[in-house]
C-alpha atoms as a PDB file:
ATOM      1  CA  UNK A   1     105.302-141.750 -97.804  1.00  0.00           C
ATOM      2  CA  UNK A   2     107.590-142.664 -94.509  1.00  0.00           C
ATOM      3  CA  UNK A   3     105.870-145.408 -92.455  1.00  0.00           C
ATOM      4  CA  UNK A   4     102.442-144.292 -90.428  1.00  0.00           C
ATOM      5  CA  UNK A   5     103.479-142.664 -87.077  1.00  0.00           C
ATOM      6  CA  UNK A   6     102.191-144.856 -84.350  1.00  0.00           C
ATOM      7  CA  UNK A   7      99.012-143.478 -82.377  1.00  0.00           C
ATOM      8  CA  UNK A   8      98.906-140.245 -84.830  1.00  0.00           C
ATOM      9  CA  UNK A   9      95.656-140.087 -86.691  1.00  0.00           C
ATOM     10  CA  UNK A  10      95.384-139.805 -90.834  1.00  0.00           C
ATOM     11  CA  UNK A  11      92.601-139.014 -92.764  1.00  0.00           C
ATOM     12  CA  UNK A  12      91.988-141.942 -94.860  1.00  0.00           C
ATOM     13  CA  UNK A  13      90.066-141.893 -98.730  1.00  0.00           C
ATOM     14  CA  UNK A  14      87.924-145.121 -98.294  1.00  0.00           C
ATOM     15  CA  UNK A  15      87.002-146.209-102.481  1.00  0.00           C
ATOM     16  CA  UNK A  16      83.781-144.711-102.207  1.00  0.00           C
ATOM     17  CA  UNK A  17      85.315-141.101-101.526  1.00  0.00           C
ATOM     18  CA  UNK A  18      84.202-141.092 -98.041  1.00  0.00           C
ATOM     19  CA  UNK A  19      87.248-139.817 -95.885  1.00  0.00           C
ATOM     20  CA  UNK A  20      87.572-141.591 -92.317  1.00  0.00           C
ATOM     21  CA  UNK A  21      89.665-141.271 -89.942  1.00  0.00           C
ATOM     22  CA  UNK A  22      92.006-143.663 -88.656  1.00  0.00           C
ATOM     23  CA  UNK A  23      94.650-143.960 -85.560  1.00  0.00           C
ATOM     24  CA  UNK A  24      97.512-146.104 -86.846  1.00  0.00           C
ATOM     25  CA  UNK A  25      98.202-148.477 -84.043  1.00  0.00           C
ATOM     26  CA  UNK A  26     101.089-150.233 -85.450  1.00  0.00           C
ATOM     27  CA  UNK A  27     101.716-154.073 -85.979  1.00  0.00           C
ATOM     28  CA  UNK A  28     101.472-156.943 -83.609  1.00  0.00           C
ATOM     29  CA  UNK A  29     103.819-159.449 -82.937  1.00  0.00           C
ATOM     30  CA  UNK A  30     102.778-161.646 -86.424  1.00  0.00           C
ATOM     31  CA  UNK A  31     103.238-158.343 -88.297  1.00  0.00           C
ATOM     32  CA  UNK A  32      99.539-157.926 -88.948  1.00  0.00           C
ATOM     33  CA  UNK A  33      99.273-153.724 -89.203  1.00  0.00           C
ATOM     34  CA  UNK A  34      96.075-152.584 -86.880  1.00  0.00           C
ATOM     35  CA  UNK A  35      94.114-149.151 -86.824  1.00  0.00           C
ATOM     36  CA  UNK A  36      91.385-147.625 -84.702  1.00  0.00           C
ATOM     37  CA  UNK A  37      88.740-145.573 -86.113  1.00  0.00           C
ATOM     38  CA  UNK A  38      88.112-142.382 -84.130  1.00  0.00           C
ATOM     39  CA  UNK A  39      84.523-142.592 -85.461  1.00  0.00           C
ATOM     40  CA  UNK A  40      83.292-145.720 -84.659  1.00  0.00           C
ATOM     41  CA  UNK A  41      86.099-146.634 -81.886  1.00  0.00           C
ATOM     42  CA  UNK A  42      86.646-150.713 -83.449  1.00  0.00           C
ATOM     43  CA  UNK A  43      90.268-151.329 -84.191  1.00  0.00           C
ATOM     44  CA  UNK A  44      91.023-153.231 -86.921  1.00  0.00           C
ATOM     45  CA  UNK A  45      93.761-154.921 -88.924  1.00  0.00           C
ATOM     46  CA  UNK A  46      94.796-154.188 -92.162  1.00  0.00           C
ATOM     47  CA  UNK A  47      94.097-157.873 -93.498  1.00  0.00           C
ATOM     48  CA  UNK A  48      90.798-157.619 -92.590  1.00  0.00           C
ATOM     49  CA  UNK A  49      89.597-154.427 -95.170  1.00  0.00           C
ATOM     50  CA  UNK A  50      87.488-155.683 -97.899  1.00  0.00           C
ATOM     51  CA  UNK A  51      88.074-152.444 -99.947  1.00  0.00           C
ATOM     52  CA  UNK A  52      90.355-150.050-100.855  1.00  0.00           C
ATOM     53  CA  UNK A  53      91.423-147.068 -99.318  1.00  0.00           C
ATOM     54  CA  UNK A  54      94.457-144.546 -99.045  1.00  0.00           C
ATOM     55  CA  UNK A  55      96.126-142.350 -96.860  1.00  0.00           C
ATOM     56  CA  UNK A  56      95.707-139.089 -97.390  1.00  0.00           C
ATOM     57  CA  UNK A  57      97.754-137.129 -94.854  1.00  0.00           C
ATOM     58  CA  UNK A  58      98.224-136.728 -91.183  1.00  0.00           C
ATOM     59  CA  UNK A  59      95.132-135.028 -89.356  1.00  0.00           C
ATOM     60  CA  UNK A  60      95.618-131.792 -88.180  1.00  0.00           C
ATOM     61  CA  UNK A  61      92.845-132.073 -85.526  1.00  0.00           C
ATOM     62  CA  UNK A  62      90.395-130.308 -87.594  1.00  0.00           C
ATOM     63  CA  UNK A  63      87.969-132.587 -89.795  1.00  0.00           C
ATOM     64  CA  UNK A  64      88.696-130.772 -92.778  1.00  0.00           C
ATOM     65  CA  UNK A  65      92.759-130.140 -92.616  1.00  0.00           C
ATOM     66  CA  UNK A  66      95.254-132.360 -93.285  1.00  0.00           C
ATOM     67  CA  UNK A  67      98.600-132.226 -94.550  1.00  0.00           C
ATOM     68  CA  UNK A  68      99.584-133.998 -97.815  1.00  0.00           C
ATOM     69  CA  UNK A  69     101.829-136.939 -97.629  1.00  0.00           C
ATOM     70  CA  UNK A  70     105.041-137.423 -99.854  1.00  0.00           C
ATOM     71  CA  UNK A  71     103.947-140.119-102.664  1.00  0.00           C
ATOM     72  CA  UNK A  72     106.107-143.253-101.858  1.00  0.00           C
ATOM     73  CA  UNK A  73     106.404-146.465-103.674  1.00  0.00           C
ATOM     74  CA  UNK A  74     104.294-148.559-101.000  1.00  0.00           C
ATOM     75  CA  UNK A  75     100.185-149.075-100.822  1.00  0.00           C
ATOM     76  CA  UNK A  76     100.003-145.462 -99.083  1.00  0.00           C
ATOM     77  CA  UNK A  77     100.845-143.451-102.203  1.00  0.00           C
ATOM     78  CA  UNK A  78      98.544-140.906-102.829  1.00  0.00           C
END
């Protein structure tokens, strides 16, 4: 997949199945990647997960619509 899109939201696969989703906010200024979750509204930084999770497409605006992502060769792959 092409790098996130800044301030779109994805639907994101969390390891337990449980889809979230996320607002990619893009990387600071010592490259540390950050994302809001629309749920809870805490941003976050990529360094800081504990678990492992995947992109699973952009988010249409409807909870249960997305659109697939092209496989790539970086963490996001699907």
């Amino acid at each position: 997949m092409n790098e996130p899109i800044i301030n779109a939201v994805y639907a994101i696969e969390l390891c337990s199945g449980e889809v979230r989703y996320w607002q990619y906010l893009g990387p600071d200024s010592r490259r540390l990647i950050w994302w809001l979750d629309t749920e809870t509204k805490q941003e976050f930084n990529e360094a800081s997960l504990m678990y492992a999770w995947s992109i699973k497409g952009l988010h249409s605006g409807r909870r249960h619509a997305t659109q697939q992502c092209n496989p790539g060769k970086n963490k996001w792959k699907i």
